[in-house]
N, C-alpha and C. Protein backbone atom coordinates (compact mmCIF):
# COMPACT_ATOMS: atom_id res chain seq x y z
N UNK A 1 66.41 -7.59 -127.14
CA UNK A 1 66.91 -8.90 -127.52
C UNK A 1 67.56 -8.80 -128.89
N UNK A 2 68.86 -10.02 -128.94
CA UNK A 2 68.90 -9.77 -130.28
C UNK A 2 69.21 -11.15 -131.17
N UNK A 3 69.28 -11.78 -132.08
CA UNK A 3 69.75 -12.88 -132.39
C UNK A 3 70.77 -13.12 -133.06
N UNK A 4 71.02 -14.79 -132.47
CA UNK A 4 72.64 -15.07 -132.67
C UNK A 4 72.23 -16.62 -133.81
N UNK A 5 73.24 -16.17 -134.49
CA UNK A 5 73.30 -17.69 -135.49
C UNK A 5 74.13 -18.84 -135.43
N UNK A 6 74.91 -18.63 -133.94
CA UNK A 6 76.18 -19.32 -133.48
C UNK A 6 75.87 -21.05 -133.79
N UNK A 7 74.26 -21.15 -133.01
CA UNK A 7 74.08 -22.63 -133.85
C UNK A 7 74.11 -23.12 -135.33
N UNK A 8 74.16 -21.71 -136.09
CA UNK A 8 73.94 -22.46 -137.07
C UNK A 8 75.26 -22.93 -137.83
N UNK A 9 76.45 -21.80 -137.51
CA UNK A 9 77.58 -22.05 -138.19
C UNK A 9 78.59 -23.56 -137.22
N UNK A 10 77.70 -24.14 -136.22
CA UNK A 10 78.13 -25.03 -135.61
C UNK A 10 77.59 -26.39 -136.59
N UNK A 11 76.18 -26.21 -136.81
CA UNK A 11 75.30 -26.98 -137.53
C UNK A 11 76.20 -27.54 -138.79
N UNK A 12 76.74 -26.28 -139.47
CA UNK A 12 77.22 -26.27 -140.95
C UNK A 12 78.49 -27.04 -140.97
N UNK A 13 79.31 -26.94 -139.23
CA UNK A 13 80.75 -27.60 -139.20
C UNK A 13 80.86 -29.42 -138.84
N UNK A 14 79.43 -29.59 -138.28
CA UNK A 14 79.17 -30.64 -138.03
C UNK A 14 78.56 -31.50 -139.17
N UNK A 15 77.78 -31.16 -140.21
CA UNK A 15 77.61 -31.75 -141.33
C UNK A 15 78.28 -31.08 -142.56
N UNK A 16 79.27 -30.97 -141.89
CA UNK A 16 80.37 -30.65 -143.32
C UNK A 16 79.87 -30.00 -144.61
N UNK A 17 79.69 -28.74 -144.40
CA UNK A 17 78.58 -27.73 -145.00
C UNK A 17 79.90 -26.40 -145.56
N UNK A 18 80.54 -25.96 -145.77
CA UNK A 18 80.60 -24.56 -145.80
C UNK A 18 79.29 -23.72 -146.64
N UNK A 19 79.78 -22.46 -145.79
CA UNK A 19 79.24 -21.28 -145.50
C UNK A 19 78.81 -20.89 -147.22
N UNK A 20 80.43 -21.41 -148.41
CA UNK A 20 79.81 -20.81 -149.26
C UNK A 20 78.98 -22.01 -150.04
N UNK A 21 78.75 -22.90 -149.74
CA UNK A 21 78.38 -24.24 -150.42
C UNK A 21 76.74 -23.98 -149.80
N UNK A 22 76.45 -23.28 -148.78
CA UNK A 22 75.40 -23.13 -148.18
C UNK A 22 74.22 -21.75 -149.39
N UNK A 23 75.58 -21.03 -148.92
CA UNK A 23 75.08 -19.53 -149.91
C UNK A 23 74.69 -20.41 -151.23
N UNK A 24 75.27 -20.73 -151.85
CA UNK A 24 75.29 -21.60 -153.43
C UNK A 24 74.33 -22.54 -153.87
N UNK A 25 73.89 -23.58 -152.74
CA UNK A 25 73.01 -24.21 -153.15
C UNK A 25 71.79 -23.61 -152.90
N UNK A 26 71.54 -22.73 -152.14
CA UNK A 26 70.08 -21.95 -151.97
C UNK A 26 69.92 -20.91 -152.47
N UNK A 27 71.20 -20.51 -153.08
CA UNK A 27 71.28 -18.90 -153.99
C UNK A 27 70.20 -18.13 -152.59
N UNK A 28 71.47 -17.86 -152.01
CA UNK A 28 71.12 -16.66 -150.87
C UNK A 28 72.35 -15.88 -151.09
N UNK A 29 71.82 -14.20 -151.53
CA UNK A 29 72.32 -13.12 -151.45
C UNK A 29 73.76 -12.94 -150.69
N UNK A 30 74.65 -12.60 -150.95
CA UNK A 30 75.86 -11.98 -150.27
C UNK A 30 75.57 -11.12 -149.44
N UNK A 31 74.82 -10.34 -149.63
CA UNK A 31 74.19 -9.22 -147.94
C UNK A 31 73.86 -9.83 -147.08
N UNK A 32 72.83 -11.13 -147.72
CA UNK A 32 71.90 -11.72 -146.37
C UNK A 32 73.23 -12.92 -145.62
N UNK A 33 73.91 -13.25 -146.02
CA UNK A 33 75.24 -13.92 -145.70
C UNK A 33 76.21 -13.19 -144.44
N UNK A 34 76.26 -11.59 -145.29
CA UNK A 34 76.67 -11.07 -144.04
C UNK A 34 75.87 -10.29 -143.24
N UNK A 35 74.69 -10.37 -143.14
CA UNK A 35 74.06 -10.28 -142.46
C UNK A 35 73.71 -11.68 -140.94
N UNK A 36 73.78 -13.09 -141.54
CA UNK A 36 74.44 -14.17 -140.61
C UNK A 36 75.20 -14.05 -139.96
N UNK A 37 76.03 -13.45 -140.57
CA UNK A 37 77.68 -13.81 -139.96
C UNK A 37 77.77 -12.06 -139.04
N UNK A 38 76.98 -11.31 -139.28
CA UNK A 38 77.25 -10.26 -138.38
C UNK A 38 75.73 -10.28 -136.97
N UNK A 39 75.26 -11.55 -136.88
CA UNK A 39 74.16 -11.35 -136.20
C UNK A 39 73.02 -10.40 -136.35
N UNK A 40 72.82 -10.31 -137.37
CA UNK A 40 71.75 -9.21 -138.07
C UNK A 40 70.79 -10.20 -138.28
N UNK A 41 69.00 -9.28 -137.80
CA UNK A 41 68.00 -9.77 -138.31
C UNK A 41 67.69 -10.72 -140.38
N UNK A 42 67.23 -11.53 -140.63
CA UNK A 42 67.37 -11.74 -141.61
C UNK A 42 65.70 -12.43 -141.82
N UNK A 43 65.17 -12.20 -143.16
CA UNK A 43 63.99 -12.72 -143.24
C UNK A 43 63.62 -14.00 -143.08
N UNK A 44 62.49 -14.40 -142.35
CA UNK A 44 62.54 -15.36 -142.02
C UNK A 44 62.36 -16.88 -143.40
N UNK A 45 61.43 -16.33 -143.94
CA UNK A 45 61.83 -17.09 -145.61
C UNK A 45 63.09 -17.84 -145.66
N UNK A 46 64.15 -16.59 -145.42
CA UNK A 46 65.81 -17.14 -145.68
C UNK A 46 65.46 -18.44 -144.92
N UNK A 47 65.41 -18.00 -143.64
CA UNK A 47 66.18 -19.25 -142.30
C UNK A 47 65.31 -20.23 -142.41
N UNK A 48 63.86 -20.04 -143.16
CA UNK A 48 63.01 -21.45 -143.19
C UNK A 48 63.81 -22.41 -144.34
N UNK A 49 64.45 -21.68 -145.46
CA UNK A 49 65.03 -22.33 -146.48
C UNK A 49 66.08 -23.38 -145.90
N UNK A 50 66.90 -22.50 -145.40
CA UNK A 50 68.30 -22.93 -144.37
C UNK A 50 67.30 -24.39 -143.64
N UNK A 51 66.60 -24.28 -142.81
CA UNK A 51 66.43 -25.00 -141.95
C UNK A 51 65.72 -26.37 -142.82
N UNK A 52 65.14 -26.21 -144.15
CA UNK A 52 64.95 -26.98 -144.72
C UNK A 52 65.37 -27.84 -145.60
N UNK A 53 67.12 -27.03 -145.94
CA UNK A 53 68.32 -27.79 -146.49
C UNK A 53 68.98 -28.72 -145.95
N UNK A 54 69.33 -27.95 -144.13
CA UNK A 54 69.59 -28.89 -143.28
C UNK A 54 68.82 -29.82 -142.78
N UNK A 55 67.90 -30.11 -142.66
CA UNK A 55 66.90 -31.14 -142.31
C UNK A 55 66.76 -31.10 -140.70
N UNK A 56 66.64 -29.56 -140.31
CA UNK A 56 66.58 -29.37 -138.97
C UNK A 56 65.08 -28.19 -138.71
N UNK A 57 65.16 -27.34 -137.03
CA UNK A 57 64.03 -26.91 -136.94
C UNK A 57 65.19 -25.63 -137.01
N UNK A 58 64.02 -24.14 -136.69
CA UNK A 58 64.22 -22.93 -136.73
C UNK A 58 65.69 -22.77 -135.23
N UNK A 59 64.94 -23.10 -134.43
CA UNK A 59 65.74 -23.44 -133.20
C UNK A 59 66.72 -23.85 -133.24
N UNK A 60 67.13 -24.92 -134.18
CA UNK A 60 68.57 -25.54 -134.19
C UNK A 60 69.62 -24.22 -135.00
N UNK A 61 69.21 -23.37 -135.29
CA UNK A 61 70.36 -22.61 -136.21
C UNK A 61 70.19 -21.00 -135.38
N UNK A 62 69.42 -20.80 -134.96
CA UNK A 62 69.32 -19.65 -134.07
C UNK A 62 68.71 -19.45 -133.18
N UNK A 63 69.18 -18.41 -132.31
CA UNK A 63 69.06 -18.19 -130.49
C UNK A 63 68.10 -16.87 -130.43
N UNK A 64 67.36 -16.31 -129.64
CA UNK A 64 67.37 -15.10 -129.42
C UNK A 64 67.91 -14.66 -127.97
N UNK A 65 68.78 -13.63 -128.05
CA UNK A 65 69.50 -13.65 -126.76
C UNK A 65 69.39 -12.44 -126.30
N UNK A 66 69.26 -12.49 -125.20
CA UNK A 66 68.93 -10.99 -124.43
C UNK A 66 70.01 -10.07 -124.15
N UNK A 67 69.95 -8.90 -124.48
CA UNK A 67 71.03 -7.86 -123.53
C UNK A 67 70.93 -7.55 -122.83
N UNK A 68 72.49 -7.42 -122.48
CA UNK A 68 72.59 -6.48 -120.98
C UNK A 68 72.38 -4.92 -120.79
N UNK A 69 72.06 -4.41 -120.02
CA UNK A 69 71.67 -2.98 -120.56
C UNK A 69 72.82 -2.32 -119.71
């Protein structure tokens, strides 16, 4: 399995968020950023922060999605 953050950069377009206004107000790292944006594991700390800026759950900003083998 692997996870996708597709909800979350939907989340960010729907409450008029950018990506770097996101990074900025939570002072989250430029790695862990592209680490989002490349579907890479990220600590969960980060995404509880995220999910607590947005005023949403874990679920609303990411998937875990299975591969095909």
């Amino acid at each position: 399995m692997r996870i996708s953050y597709k909800k979350l950069w939907i989340l960010l377009i729907q409450k008029e968020i950018s990506p770097v206004q996101l990074r900025t107000d939570l002072n989250i790292a430029s790695g862990t950023m592209t680490k989002l944006r490349k579907n890479e594991e990220v600590a969960l700390s980060v995404l509880l922060r995220i999910c607590n800026y947005l005023d949403c759950n874990i679920g609303d900003i990411c998937d875990a999605v299975r591969e095909e083998n």
